[in-house]
Every structure is written in C-alpha cells, then in structure tokens.
N, C-alpha and C. Protein backbone atom coordinates (compact mmCIF):
# COMPACT_ATOMS: atom_id res chain seq x y z
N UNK A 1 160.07 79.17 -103.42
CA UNK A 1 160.64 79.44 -102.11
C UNK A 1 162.15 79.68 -102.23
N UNK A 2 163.03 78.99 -102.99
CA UNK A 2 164.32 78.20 -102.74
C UNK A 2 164.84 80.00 -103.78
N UNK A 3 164.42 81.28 -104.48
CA UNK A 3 164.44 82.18 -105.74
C UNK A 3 163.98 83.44 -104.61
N UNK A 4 163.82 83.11 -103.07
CA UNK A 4 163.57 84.15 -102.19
C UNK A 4 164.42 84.15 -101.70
N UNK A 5 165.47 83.18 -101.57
CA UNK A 5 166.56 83.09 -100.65
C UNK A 5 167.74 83.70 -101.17
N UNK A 6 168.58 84.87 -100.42
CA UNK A 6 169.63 85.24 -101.15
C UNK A 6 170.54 84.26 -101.17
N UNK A 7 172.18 84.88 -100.97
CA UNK A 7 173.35 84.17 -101.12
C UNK A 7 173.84 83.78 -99.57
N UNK A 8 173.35 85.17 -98.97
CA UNK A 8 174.11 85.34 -97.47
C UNK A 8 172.88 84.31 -96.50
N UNK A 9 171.99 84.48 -96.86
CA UNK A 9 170.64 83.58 -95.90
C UNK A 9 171.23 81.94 -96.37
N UNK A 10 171.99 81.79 -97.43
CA UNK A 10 171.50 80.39 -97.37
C UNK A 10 173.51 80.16 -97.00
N UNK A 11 174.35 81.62 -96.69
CA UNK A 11 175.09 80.49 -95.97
C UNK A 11 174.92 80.49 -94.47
N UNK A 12 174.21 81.12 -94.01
CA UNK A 12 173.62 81.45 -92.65
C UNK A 12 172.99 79.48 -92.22
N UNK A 13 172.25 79.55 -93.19
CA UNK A 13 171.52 78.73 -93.38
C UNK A 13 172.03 77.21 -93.07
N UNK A 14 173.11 77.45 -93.87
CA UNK A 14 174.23 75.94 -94.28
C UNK A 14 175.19 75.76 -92.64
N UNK A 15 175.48 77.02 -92.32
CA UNK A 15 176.83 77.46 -91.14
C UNK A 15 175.63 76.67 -89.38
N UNK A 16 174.07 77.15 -89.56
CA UNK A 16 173.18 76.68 -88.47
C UNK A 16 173.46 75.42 -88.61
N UNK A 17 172.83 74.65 -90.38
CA UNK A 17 172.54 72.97 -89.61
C UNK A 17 173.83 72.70 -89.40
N UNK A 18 174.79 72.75 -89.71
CA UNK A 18 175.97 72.62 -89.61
C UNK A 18 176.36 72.47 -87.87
N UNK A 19 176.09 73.57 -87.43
CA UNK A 19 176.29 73.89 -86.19
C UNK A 19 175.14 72.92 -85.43
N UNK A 20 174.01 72.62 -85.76
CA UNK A 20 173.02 71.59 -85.48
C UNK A 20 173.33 70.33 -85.17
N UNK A 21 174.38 69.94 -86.44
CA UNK A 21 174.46 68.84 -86.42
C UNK A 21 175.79 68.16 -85.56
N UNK A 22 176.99 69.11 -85.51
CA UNK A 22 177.91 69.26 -84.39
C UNK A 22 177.50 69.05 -83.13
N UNK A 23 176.37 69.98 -82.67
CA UNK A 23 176.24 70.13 -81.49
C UNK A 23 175.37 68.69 -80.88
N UNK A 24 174.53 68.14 -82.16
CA UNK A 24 173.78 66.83 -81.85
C UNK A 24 174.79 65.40 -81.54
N UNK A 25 176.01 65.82 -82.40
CA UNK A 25 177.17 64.39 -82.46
C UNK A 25 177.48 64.95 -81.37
N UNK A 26 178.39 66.04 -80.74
CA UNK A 26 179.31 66.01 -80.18
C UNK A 26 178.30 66.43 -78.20
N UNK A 27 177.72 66.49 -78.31
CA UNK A 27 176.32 66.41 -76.89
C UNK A 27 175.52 65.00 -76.37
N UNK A 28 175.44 64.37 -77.85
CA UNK A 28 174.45 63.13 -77.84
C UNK A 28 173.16 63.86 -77.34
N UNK A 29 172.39 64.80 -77.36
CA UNK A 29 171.55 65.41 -76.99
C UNK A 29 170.45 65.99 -77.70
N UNK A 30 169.30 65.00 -78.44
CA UNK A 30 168.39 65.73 -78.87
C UNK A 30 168.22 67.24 -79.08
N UNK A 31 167.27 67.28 -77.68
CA UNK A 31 166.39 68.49 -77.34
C UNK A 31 167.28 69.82 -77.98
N UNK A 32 169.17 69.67 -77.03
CA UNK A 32 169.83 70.36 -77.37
C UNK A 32 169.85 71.56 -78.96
N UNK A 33 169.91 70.13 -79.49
CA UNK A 33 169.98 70.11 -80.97
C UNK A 33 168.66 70.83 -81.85
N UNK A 34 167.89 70.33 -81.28
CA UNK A 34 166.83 71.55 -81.61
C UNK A 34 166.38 72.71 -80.95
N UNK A 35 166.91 72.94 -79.98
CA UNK A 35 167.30 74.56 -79.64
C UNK A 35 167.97 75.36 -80.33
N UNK A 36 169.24 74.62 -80.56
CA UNK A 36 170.17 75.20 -81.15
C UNK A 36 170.04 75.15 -82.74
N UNK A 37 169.03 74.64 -83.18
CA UNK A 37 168.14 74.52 -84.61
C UNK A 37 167.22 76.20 -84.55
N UNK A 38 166.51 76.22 -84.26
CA UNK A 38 165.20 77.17 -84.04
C UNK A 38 166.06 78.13 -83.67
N UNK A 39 166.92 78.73 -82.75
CA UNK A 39 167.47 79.66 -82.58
C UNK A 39 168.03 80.41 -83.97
N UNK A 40 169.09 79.52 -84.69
CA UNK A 40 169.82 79.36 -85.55
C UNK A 40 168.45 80.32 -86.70
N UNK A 41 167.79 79.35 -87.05
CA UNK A 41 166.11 79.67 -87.97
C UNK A 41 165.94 80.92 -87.74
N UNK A 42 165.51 81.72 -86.30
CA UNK A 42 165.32 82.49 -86.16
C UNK A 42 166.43 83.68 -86.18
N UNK A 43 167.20 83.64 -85.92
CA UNK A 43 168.27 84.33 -86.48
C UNK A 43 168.53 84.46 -87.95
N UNK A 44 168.30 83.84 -88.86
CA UNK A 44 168.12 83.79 -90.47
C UNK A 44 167.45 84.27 -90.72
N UNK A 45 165.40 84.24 -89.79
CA UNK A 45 164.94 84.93 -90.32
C UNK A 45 164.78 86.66 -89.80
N UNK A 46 165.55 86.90 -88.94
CA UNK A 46 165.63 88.04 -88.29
C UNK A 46 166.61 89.00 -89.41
N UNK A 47 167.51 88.73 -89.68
CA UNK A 47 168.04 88.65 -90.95
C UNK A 47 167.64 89.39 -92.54
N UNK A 48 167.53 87.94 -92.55
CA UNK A 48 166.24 88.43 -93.80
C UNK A 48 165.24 89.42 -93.41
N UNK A 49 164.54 89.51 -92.53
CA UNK A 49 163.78 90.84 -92.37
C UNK A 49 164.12 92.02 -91.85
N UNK A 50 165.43 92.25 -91.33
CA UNK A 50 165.76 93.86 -91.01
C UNK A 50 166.30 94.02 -92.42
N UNK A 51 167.16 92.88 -93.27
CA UNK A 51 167.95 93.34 -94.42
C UNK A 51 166.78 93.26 -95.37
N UNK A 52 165.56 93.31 -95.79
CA UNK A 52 164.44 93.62 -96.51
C UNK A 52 163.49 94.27 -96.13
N UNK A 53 163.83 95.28 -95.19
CA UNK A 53 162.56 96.18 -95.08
C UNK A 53 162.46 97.11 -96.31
N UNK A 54 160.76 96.88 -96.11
CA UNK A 54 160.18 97.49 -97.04
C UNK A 54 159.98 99.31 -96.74
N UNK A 55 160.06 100.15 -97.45
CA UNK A 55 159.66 101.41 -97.42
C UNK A 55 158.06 101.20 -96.97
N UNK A 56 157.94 101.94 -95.76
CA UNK A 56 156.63 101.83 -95.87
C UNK A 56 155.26 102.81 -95.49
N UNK A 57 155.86 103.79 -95.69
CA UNK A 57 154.88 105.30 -96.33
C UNK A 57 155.00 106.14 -97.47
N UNK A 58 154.38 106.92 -97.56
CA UNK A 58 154.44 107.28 -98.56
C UNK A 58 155.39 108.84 -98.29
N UNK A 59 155.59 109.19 -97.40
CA UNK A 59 156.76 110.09 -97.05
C UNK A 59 158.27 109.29 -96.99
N UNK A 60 158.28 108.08 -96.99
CA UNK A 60 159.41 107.00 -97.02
C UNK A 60 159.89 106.99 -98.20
N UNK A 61 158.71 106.61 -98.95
CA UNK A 61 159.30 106.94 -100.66
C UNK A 61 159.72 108.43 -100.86
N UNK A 62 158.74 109.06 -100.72
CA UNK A 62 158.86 110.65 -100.85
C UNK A 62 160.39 110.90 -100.61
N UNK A 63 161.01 110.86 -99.44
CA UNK A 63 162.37 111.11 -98.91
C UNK A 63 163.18 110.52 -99.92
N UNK A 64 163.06 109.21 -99.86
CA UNK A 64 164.11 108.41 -100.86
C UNK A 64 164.46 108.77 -101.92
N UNK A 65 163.09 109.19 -102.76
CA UNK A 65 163.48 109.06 -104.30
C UNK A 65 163.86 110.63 -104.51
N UNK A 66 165.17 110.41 -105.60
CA UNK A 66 165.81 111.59 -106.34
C UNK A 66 165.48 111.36 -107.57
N UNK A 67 164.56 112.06 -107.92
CA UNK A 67 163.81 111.79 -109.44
C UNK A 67 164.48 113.14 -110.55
N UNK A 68 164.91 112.16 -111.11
CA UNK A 68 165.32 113.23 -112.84
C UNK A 68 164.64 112.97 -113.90
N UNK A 69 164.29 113.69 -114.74
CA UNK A 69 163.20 114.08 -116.00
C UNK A 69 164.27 114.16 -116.84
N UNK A 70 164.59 113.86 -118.10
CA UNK A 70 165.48 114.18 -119.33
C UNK A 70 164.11 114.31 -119.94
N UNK A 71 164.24 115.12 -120.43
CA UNK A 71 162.75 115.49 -121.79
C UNK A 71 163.34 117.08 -122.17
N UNK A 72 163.24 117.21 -123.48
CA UNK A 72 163.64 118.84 -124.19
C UNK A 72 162.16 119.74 -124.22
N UNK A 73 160.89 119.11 -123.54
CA UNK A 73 159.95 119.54 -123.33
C UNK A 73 159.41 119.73 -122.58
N UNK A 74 158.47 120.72 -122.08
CA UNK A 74 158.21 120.75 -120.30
C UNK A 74 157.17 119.70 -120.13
N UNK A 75 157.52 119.31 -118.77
CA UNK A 75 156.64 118.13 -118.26
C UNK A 75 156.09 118.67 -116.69
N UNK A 76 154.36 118.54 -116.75
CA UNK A 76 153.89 119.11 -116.15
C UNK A 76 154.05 118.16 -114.53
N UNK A 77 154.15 117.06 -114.79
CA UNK A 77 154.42 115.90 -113.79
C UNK A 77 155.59 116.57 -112.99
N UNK A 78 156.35 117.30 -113.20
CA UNK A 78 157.38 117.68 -112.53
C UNK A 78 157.08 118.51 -111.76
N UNK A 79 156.01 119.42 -112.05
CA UNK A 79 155.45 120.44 -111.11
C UNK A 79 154.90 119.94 -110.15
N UNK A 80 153.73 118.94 -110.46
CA UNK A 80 153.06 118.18 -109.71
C UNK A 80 153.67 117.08 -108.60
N UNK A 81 154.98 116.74 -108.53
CA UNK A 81 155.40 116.24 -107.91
C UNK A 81 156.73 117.54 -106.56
N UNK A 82 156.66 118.56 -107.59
CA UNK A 82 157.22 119.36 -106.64
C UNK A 82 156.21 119.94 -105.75
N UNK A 83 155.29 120.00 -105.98
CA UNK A 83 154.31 120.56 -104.64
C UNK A 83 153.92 119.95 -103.68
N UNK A 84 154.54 118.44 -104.01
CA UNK A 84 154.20 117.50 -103.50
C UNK A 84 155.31 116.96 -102.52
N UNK A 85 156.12 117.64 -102.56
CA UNK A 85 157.64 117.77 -101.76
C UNK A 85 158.52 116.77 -102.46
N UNK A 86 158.34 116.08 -103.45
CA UNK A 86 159.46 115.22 -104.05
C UNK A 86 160.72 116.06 -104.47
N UNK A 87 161.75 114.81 -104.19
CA UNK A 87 162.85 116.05 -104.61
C UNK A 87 163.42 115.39 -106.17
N UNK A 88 162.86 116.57 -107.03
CA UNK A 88 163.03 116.43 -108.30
C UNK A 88 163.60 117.10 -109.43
N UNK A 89 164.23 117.00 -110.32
CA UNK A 89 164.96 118.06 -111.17
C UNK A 89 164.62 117.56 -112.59
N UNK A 90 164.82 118.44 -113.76
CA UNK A 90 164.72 118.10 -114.74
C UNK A 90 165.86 118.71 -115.51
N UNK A 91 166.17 117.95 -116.85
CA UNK A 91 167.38 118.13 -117.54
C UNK A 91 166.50 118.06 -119.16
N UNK A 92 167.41 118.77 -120.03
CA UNK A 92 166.96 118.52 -121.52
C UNK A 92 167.31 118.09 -121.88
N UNK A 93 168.69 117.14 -121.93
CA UNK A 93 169.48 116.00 -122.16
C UNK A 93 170.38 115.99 -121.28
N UNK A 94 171.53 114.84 -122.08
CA UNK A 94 172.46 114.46 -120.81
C UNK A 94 173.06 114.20 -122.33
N UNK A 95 174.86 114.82 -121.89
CA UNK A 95 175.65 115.34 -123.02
C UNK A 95 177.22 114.07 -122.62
N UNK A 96 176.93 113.64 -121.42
CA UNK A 96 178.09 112.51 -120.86
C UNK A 96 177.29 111.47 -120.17
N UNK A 97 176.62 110.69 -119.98
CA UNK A 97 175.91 110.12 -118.75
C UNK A 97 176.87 109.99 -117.73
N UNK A 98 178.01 109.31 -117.94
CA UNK A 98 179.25 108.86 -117.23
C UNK A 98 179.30 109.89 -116.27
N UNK A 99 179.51 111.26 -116.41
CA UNK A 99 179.80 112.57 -115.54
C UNK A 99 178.50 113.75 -115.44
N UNK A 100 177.67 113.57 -115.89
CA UNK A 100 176.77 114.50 -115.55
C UNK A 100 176.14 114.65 -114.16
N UNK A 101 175.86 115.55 -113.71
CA UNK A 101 175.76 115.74 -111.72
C UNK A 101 174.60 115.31 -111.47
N UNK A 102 173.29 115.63 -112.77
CA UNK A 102 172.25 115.52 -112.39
C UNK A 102 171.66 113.88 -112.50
N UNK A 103 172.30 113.10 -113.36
CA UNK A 103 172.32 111.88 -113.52
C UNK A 103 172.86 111.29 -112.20
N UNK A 104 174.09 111.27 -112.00
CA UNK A 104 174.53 110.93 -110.54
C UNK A 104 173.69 111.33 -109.72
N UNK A 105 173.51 112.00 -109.38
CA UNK A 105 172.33 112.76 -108.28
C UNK A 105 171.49 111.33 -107.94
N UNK A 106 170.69 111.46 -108.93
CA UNK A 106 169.15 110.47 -108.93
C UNK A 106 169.57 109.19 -108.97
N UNK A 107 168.46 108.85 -108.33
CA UNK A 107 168.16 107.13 -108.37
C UNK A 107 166.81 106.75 -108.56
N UNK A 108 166.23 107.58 -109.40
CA UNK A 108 165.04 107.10 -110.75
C UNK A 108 165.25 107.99 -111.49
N UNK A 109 165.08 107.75 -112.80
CA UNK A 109 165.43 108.57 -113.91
C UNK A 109 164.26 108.31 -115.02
N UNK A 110 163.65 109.10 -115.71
CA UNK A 110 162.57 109.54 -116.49
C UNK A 110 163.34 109.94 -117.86
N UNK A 111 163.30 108.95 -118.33
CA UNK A 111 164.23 109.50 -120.01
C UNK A 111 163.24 109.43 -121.15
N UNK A 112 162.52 110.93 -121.57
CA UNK A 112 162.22 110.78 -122.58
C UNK A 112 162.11 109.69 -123.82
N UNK A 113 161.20 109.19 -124.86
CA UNK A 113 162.11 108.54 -125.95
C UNK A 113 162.26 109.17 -127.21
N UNK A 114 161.53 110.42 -126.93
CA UNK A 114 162.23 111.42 -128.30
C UNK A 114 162.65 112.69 -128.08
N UNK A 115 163.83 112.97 -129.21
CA UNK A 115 164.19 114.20 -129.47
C UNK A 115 165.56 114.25 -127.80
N UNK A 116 165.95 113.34 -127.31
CA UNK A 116 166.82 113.22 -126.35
C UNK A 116 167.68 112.48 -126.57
N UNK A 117 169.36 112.53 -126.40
CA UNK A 117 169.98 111.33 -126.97
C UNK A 117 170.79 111.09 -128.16
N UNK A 118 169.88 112.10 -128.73
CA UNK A 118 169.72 112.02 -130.50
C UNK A 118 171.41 112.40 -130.92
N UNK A 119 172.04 113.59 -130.13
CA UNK A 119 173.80 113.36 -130.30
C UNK A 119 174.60 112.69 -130.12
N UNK A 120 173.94 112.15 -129.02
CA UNK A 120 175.25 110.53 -128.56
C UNK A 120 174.36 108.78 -129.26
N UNK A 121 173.00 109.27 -129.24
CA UNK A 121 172.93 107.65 -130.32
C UNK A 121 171.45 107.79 -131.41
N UNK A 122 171.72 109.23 -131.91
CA UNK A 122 171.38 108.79 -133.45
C UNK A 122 169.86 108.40 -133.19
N UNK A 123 169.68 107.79 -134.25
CA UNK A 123 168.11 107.15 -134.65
C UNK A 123 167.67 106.45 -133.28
N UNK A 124 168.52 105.92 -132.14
CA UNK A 124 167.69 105.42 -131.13
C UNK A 124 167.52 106.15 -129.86
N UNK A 125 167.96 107.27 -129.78
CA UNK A 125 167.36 108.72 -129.26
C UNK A 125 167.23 108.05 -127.47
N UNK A 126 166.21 108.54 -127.22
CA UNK A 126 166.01 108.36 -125.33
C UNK A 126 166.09 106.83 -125.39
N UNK A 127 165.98 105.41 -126.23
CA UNK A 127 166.09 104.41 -126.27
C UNK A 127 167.76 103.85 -126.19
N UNK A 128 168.45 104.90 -125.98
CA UNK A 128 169.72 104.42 -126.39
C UNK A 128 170.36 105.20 -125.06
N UNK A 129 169.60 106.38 -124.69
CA UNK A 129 170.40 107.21 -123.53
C UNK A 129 170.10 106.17 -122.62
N UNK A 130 168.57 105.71 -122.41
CA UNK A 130 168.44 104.70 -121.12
C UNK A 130 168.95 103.18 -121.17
N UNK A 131 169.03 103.04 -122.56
CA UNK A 131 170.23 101.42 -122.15
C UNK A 131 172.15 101.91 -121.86
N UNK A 132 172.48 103.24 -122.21
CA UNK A 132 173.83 103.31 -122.19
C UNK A 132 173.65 104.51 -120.13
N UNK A 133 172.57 104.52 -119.85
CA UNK A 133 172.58 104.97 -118.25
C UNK A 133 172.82 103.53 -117.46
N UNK A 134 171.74 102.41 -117.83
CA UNK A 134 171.70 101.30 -117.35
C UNK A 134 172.81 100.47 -117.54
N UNK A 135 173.75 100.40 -118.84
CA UNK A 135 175.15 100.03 -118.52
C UNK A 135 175.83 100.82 -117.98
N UNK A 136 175.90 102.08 -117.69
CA UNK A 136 177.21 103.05 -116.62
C UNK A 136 176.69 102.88 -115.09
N UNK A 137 175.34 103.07 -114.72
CA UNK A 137 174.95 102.85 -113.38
C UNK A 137 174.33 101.14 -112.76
N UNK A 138 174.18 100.27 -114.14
CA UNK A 138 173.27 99.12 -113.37
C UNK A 138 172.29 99.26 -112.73
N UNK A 139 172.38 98.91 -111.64
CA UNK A 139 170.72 98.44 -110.57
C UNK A 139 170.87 99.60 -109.39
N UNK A 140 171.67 100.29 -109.53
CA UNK A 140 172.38 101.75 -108.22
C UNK A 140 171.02 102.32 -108.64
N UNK A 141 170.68 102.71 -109.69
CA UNK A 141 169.26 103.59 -110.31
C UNK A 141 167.83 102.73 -110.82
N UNK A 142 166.72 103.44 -110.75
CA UNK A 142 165.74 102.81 -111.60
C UNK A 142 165.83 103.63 -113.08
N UNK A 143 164.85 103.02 -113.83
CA UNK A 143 165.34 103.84 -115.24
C UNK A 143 163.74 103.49 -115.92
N UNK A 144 163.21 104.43 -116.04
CA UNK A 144 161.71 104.55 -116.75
C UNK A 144 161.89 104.66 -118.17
N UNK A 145 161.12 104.94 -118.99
CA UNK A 145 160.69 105.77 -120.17
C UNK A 145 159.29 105.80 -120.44
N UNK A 146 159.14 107.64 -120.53
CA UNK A 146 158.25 107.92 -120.45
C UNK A 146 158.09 108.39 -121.70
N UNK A 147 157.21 108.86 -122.74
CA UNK A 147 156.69 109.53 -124.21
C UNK A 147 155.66 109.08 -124.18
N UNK A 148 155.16 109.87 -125.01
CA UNK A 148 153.64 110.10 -125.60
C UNK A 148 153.94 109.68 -127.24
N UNK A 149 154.92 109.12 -127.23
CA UNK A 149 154.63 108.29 -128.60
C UNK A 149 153.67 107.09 -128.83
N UNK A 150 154.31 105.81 -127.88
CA UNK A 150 153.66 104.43 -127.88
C UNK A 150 153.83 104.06 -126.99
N UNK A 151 152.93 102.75 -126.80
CA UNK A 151 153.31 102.27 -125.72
C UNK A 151 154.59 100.91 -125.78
N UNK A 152 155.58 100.92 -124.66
CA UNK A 152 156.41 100.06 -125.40
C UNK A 152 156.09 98.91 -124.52
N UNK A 153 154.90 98.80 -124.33
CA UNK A 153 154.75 97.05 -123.14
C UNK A 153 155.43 96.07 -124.18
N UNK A 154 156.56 95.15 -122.97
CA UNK A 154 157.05 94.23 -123.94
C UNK A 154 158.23 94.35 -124.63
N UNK A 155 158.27 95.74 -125.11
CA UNK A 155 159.59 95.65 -126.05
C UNK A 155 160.85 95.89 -126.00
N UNK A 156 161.00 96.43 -124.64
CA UNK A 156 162.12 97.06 -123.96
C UNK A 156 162.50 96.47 -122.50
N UNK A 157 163.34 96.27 -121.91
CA UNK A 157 163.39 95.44 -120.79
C UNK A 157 162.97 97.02 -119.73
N UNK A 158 162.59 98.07 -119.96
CA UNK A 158 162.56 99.00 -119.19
C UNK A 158 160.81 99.79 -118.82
N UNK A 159 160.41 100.27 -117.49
CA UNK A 159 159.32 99.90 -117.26
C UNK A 159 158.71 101.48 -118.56
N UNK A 160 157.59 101.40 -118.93
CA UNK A 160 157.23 102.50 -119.23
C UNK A 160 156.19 103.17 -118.73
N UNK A 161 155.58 104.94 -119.03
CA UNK A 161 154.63 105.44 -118.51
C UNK A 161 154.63 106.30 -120.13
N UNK A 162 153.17 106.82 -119.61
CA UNK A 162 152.54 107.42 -120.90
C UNK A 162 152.68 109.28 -120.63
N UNK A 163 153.20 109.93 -120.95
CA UNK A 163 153.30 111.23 -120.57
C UNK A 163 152.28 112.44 -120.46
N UNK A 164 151.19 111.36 -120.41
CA UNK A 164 149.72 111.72 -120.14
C UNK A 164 149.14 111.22 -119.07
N UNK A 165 149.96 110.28 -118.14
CA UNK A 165 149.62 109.68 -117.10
C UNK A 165 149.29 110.01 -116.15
N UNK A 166 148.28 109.78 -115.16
CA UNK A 166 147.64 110.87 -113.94
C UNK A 166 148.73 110.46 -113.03
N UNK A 167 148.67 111.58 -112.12
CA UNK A 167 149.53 111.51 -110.70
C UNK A 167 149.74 110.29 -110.41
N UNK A 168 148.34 109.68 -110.00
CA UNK A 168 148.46 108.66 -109.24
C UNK A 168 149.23 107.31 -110.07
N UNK A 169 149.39 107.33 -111.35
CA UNK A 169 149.86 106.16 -112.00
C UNK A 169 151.54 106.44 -111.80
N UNK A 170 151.84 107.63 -111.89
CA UNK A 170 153.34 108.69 -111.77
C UNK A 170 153.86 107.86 -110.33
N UNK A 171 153.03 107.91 -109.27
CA UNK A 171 153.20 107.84 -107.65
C UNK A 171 153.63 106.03 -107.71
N UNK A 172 152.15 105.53 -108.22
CA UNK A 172 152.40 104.08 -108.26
C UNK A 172 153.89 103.86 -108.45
N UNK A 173 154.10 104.01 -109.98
CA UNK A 173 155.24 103.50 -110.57
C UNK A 173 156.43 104.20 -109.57
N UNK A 174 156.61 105.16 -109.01
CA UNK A 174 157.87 105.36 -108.49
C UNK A 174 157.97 104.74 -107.14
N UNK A 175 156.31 104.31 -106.38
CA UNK A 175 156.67 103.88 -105.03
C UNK A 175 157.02 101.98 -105.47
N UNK A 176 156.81 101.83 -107.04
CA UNK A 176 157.12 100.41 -107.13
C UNK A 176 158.88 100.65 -107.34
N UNK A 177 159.11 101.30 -107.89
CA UNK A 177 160.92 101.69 -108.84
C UNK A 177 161.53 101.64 -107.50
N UNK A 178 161.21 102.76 -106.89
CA UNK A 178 162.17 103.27 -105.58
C UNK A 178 162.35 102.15 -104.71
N UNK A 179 161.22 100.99 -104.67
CA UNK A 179 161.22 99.80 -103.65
C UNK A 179 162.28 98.96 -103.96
N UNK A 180 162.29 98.61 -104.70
CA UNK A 180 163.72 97.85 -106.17
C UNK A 180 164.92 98.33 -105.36
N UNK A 181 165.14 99.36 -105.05
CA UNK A 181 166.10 99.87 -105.18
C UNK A 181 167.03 99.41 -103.75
C-alpha cells in the first residue's frame, strides 16, 4: 500500500491529519474532527485519481504515442502500424542521440540490437544506443529493443520484442510503454 503512495499524496496526507488534529484541540469537537478528516481523505483521493488517469482507449494510446524504429533494415511493423493511424517514423541510426529531431520527437523508441550504434559504441551496437538514449532522455521516453537475434528476457533492464512479433504483441507492448509514461 504505503509503494502506491507518491511524495505529494503523503504530504497532502500529513498537512489533513494535521489539520484534523488542530481542528479537534482547538473546537473540542469530535464529530467536527471527523468531517474535517473524510473531507481531507477525499480530497487526497481525488488527487491521486485525476493525477493517475489511465489512458483508456485504444485511440488514447494511438494519439499519444510517437513511435521511432532505429533498424538499418525495413521493418514491416512500421507499415502495419501506419495504416493503423499511429504516428510513426523510422530512422537507420542515430549519429548524436543528444540532437537528433527524430529521437526528440518520440516517446517510445524501437532500437534495433544489430548493425545500429555500431559508430558511436562498437561491439555493443543497438545495446549501447538504448542505454546512452536512456541516460540523455531518462523516463521522458520508453525504450524497447527489438531483433530477431535472441531473446534478452532478464538481461537487460529494457523491455524486449521479437521482430517477428504479431501486431497484436507490437499493440500490447506499446499500450503497456506509453501507459508508463
């Protein structure tokens, strides 16, 4: 329970009994005091739920997500999501992450793990573009990796997909990424 609560709910939280407990010393008044309790509650949780709404269609996601592809190979998923009205672009690398438009642009990103990268980090290729995106942007973006090499469950703190993956696994994973966000 106590790992749901942000920073701002629990001083909301602290500022009510606070105000609870004022209003109970300085009234001598029960009932008071728990009015002015439950109000307080409900206002925290009013709170917490306009500041956590969830996306909740699938045109909601659709709108939201700015999806970029880094791959030096065509990816048919990109088509398939453009007919689908996503607004999506693809790149064959990324030569600055720091300044590139199409990187800025998006807020999910699809980074290859081969044959991408390979000028700015060598032997760890799309493994190295998506940890040096995730230190320049942080949590502003989601950050996939997708190849048809392996699977990396486990080995990477970053989610993966198989570049053989049907639509619907493509859809899943971005209406889970884009929610994050």
């Amino acid at each position: 329970m106590l790992d749901k609560i942000n920073k701002n709910e629990g001083i909301w939280s602290f500022f009510g009994v606070i105000f609870t407990i004022a209003t109970f010393v300085l009234t001598n008044q029960k009932w008071w005091a728990i009015v002015v309790f439950v109000v307080a509650v409900l206002i925290v949780c009013g709170i917490h739920w306009f500041g956590k709404r969830k996306l909740k269609s699938f045109s909601d996601i659709r709108d939201t997500a700015k999806i970029l592809f880094i791959d030096d190979k065509e990816c048919q998923i990109v088509t398939s999501l453009l007919r689908n009205n996503f607004d999506v672009r693809k790149i064959d690398d990324v030569s600055s992450p720091a300044i590139d438009a199409d990187v800025q642009w998006a807020n999910m990103i699809f980074v290859d793990y081969k044959d991408v990268g390979k000028k700015l980090f060598g032997k760890k290729e799309g493994l190295g573009l998506i940890s040096e995106l995730k230190r320049v942007y942080g949590n502003k973006k989601r950050y996939v990796i997708y190849s048809s090499v392996q699977d990396f469950g486990g080995l990477v703190e970053f989610p993966y997909i198989r570049k053989n993956g049907s639509y619907d696994e493509f859809i899943s994973l971005i209406t889970t990424e884009i929610a994050k966000l």
